[in-house]
Protein backbone atom coordinates (compact mmCIF):
# COMPACT_ATOMS: atom_id res chain seq x y z
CA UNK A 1 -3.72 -34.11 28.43
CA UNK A 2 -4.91 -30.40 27.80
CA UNK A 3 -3.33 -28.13 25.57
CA UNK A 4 -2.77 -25.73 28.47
CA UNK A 5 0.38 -25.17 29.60
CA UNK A 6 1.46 -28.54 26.68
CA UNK A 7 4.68 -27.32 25.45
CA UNK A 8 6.76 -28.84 22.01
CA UNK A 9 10.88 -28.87 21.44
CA UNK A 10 11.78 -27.80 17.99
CA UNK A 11 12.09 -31.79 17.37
CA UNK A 12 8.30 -32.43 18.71
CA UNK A 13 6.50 -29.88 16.00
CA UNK A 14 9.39 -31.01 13.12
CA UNK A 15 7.62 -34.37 13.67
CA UNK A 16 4.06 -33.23 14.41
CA UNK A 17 4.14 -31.02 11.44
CA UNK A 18 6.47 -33.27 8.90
CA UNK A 19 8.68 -30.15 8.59
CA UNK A 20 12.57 -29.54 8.69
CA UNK A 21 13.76 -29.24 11.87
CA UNK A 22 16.23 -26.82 10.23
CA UNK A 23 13.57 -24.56 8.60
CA UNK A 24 11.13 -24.36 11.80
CA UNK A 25 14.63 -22.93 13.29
CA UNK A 26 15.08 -20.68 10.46
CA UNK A 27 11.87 -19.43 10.79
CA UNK A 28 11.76 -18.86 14.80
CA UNK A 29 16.08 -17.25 13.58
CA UNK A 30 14.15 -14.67 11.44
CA UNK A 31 11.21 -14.36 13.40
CA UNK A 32 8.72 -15.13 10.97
CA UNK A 33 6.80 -17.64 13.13
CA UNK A 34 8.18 -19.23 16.47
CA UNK A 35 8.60 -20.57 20.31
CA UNK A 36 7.05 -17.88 23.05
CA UNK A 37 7.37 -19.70 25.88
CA UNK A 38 10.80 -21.29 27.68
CA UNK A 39 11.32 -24.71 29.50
CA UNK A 40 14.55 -24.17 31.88
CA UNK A 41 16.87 -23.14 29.37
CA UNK A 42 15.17 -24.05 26.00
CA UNK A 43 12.78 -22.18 23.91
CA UNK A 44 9.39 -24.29 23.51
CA UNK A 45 6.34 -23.98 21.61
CA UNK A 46 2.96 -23.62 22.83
CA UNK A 47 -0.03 -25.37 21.61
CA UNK A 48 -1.34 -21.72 19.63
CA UNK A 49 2.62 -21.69 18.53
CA UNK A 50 1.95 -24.84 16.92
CA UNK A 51 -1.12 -23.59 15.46
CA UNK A 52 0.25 -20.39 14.25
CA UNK A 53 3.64 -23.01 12.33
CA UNK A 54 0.82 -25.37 10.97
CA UNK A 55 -0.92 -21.81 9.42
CA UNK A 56 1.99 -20.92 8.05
CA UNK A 57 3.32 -24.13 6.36
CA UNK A 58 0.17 -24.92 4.94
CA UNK A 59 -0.44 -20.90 3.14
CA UNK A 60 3.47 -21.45 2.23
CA UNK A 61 2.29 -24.52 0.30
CA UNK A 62 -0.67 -22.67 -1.23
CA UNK A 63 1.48 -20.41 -2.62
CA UNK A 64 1.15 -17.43 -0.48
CA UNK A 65 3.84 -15.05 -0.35
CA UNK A 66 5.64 -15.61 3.23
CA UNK A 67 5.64 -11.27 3.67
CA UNK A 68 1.37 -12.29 3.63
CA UNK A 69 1.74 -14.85 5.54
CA UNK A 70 3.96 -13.13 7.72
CA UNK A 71 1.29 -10.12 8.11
CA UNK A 72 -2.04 -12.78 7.91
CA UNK A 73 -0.05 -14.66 11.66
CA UNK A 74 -0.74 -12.00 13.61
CA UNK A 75 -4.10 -11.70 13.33
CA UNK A 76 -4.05 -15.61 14.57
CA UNK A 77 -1.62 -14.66 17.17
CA UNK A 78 -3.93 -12.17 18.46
CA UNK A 79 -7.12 -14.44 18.43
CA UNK A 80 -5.74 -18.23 20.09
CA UNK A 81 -5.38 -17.52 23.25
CA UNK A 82 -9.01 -16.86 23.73
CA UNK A 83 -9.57 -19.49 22.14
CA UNK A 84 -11.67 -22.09 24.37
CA UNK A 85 -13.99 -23.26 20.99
CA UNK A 86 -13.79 -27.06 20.40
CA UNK A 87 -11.32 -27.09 17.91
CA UNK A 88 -13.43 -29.35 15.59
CA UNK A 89 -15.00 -26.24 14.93
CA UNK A 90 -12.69 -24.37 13.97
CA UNK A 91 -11.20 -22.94 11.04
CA UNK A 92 -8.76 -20.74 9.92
CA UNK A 93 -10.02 -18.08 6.80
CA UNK A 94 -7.37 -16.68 4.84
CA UNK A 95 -8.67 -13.37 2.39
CA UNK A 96 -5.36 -12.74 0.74
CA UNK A 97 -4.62 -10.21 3.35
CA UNK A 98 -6.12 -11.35 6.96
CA UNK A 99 -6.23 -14.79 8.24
CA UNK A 100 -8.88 -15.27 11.03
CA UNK A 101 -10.22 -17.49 13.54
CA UNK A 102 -13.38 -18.72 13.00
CA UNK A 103 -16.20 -20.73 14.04
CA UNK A 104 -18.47 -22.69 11.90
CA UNK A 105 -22.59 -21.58 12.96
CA UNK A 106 -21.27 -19.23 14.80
CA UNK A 107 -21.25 -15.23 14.44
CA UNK A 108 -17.67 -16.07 14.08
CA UNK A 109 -18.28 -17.82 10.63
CA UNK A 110 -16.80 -15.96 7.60
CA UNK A 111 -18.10 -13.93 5.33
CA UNK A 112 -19.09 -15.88 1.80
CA UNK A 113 -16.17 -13.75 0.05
CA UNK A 114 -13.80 -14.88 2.35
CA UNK A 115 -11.55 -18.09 1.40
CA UNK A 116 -12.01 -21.05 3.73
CA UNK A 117 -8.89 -23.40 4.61
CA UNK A 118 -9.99 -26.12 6.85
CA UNK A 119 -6.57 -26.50 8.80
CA UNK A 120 -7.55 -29.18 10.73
CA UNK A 121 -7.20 -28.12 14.50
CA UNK A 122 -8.78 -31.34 15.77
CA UNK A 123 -6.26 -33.60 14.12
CA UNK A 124 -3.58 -31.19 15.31
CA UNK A 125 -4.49 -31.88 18.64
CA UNK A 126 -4.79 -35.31 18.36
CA UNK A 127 -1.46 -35.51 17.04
CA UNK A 128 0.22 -33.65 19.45
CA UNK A 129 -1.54 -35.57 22.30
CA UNK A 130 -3.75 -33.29 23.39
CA UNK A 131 -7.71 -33.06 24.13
CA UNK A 132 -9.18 -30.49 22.10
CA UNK A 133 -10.67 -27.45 24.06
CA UNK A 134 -14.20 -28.06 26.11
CA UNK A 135 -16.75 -26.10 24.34
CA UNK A 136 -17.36 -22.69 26.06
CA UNK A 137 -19.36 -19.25 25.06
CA UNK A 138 -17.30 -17.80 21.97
CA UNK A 139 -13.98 -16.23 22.11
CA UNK A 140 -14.26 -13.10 23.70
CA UNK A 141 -13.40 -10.22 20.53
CA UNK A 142 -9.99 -8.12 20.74
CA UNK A 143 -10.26 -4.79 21.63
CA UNK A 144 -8.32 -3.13 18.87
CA UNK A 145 -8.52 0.26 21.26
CA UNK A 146 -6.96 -1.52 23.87
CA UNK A 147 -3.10 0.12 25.11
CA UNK A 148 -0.37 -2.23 24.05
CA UNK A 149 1.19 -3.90 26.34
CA UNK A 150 4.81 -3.57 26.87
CA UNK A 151 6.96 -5.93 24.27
CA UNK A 152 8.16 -9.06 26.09
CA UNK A 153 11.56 -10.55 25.59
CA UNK A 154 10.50 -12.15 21.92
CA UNK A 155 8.87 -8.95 21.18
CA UNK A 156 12.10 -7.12 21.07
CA UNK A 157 13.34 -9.61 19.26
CA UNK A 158 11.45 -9.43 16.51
CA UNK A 159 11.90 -5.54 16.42
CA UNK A 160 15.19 -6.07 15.93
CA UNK A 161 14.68 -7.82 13.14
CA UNK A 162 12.12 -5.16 11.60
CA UNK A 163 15.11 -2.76 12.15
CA UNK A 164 17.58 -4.73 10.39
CA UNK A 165 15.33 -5.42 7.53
CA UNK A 166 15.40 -1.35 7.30
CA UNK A 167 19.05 -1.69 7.83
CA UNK A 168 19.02 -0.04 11.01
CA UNK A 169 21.38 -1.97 12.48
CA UNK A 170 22.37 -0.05 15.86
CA UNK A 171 19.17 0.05 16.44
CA UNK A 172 18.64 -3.04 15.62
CA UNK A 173 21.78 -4.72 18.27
CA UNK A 174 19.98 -2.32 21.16
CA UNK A 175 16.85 -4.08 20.70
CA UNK A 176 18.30 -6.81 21.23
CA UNK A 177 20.07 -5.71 24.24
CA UNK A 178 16.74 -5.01 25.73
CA UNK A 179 15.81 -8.69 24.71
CA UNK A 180 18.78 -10.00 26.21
CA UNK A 181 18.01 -8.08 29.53
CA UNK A 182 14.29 -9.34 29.69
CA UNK A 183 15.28 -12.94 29.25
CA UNK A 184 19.15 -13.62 28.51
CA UNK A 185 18.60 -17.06 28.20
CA UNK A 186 17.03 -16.22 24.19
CA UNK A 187 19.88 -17.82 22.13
CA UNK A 188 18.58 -16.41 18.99
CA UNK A 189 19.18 -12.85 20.04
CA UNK A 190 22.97 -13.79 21.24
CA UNK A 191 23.10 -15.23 17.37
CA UNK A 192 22.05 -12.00 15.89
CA UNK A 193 23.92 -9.68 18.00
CA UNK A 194 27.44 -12.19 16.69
CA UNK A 195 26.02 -11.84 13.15
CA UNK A 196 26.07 -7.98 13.29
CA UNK A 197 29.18 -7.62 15.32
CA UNK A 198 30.65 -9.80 12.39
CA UNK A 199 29.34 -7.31 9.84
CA UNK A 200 30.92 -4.60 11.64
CA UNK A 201 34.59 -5.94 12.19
CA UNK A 202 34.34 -6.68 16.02
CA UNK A 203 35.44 -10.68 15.40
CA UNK A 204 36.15 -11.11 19.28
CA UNK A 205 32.48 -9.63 20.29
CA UNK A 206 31.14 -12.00 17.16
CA UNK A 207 32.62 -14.97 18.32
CA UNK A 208 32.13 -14.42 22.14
CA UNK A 209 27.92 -14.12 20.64
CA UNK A 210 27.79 -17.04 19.07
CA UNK A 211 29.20 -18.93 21.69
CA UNK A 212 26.93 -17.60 24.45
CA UNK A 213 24.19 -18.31 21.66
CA UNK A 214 25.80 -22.10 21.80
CA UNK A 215 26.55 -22.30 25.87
CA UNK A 216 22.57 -21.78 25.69
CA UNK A 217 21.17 -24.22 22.96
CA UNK A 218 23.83 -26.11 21.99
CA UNK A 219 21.84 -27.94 19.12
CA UNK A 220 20.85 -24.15 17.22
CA UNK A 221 22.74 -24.35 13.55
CA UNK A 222 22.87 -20.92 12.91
CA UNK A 223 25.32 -20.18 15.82
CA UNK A 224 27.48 -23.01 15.08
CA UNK A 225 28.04 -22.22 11.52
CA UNK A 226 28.64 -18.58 11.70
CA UNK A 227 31.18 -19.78 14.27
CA UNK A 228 32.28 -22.37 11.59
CA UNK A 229 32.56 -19.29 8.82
CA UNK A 230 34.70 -17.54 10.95
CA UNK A 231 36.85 -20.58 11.57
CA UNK A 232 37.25 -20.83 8.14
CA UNK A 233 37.92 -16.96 7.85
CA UNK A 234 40.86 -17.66 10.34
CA UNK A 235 42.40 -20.34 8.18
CA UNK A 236 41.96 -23.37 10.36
CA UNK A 237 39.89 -25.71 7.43
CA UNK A 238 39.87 -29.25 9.41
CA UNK A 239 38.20 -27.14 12.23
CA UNK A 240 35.77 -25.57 10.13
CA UNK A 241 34.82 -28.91 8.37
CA UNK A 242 34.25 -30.29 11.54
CA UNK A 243 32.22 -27.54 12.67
CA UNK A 244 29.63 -27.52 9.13
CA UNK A 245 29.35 -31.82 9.69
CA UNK A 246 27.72 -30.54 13.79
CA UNK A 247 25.23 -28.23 11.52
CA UNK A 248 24.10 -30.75 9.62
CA UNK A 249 24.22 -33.60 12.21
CA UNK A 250 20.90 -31.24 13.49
CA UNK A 251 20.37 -29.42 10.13
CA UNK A 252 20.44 -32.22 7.50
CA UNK A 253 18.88 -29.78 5.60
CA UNK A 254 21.04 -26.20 5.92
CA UNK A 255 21.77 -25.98 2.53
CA UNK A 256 24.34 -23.07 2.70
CA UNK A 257 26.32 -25.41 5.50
CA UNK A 258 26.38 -27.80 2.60
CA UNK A 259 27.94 -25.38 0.22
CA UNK A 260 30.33 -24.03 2.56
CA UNK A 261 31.15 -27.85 3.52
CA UNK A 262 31.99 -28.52 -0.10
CA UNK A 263 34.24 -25.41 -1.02
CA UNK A 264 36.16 -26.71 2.38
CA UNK A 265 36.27 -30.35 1.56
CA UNK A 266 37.51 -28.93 -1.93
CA UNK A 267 40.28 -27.07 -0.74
CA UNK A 268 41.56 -30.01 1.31
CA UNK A 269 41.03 -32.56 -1.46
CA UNK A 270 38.37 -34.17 -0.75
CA UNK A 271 36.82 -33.74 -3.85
CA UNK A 272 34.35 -37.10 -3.99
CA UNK A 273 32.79 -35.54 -0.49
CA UNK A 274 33.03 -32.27 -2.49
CA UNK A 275 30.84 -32.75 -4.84
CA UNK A 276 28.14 -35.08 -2.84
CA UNK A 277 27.68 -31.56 -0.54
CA UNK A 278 27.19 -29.68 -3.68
CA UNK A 279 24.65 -32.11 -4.98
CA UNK A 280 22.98 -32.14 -1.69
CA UNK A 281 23.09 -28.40 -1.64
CA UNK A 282 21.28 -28.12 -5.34
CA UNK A 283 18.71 -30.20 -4.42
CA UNK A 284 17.43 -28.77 -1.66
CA UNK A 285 17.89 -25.17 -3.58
CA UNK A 286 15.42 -26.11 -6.43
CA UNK A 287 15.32 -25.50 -9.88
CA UNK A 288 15.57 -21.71 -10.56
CA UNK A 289 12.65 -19.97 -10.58
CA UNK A 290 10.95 -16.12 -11.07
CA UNK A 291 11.33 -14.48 -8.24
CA UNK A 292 13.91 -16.45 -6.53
CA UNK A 293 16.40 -13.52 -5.19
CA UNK A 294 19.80 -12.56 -7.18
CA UNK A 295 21.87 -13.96 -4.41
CA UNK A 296 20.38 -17.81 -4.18
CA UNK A 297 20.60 -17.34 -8.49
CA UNK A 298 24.72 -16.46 -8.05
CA UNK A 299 25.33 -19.36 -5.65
CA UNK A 300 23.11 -22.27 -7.68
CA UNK A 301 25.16 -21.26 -10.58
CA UNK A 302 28.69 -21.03 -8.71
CA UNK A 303 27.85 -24.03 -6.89
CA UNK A 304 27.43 -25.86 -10.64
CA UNK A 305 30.50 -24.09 -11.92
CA UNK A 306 32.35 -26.04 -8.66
CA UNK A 307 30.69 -29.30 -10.01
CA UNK A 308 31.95 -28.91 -12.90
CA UNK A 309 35.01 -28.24 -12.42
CA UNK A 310 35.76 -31.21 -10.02
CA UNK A 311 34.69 -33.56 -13.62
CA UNK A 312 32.84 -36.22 -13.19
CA UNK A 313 32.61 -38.75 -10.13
CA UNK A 314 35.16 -41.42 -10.13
């Protein structure tokens, strides 16, 4: 099998890459790294896709900041699919700032300066049942004159997330109306059009979002719990418990569909269930540490005021 035209579910890299299923969707959610191609109705990953997650995870785990990361992917982006190298030869070189594609005795190899993470590329492919790539004349250099091309559907999605990040939010829910009209089927875009009608007050055009984003990829935890929080805004708790036990039937992991679970479960009684949520949500939160942001500190500590309060486990 060759890598070209191999596509992955969300489910096929989780597994190929030992990652959360629920944190390779968070990441695709916010853009930071994702699927660029579609199979009927689903959003799949590409082999480079898969290259570009495995990059990422593995500077995450070195300690890299994910903003560097972030920047460092699109060099990587930019570089794979001209790739036609063998991949046992290649490597991935990471300066702090850029991370490039290189080839070992090649004029592609990097300079001595430069910080050398073997990534692996053959094992990737062998693990996501692939051949590796035929060796060919090197990758042919990008031509950083070239005119941009026009942004595709995923494009505009990720501008709309650089505009909400500079709180430009109308700006940010027209580009992704221009996603929307490139490819409507892009769930993630109905999901983040809901989340900012929400923030605005327009509950019916919030909830009709997140269940287009749902009608599309019924399995995607983000729409289903903002649907669930605003379920539980409406006063209906049994429906909203159900709802935040879907999330994390796909999303074992979505700690803040934990949290929410609990305060629910609390309110109805169930206080045993309660405080198993709470525990579950902790864990997967970490022990505090510098840096973490204000909010995730204020919820950790409100989450063990909860704990607390319910006494200990009968």
């Amino acid at each position: 099998m060759s890598t070209e035209g191999a596509t992955y579910s969300f489910a096929d890299v989780a597994k190929i890459l030992a990652l959360p299923e629920s944190k390779l969707r968070y990441w695709a959610q916010v853009g930071f790294v994702g699927p660029s191609a579609r199979r009927g109705s689903k959003q799949v990953f590409t082999f480079q896709d898969l290259v570009s997650v495995k990059a990422a995870k593995e500077l995450i785990d070195r300690g890299i900041k994910a903003a560097d990361v972030r920047r460092a992917l699109d060099a990587v982006r930019a570089s794979l699919p001209h790739v036609e190298r063998p991949l046992d030869r290649i490597r991935l070189a990471f300066d702090g700032t850029s991370l490039a594609v290189t080839d070992e005795g090649s004029t592609f190899e990097v300079d001595s300066g430069q910080k050398m993470f073997d990534f692996g590329l053959a094992d990737l492919a062998r693990q996501a049942e692939v051949t590796p790539m035929p060796r060919t004349p090197a990758a042919r250099p990008v031509d950083a004159s070239a005119r941009p091309e026009p942004l595709t559907a995923y494009g505009w999605f990720r501008e709309g997330l650089a505009r909400e990040r500079d709180g430009r939010d109308e700006a940010a829910v027209a580009a992704y109306e221009e996603c929307l009209r490139r490819d409507p089927g892009l769930a993630g875009a109905h999901t983040n059009l809901g989340r900012l009608a929400h923030r605005r007050g327009d509950q019916a055009g919030a909830r009709t979002a997140f269940e287009a984003a749902l009608a599309l990829d019924p399995d995607q935890p983000e729409a289903r719990f903002n649907l669930a929080n605003m379920i539980l805004e409406a006063g209906d708790h049994e429906w909203a418990v159900a709802e935040y036990r879907r999330v994390l039937q796909v999303a074992p992991d979505f700690g803040d569909a934990h949290y929410n679970l609990a305060v629910t479960l609390e309110r109805l009684g169930g206080r045993a269930q309660a405080r198993a949520h709470l525990e579950r949500f902790l864990g997967l939160a970490g022990p505090p540490v510098d840096g973490r942001e204000p909010d995730d500190v204020a919820w950790t500590e409100q989450a063990r005021a909860l704990i607390a309060r319910l006494g200990e486990p009968g």
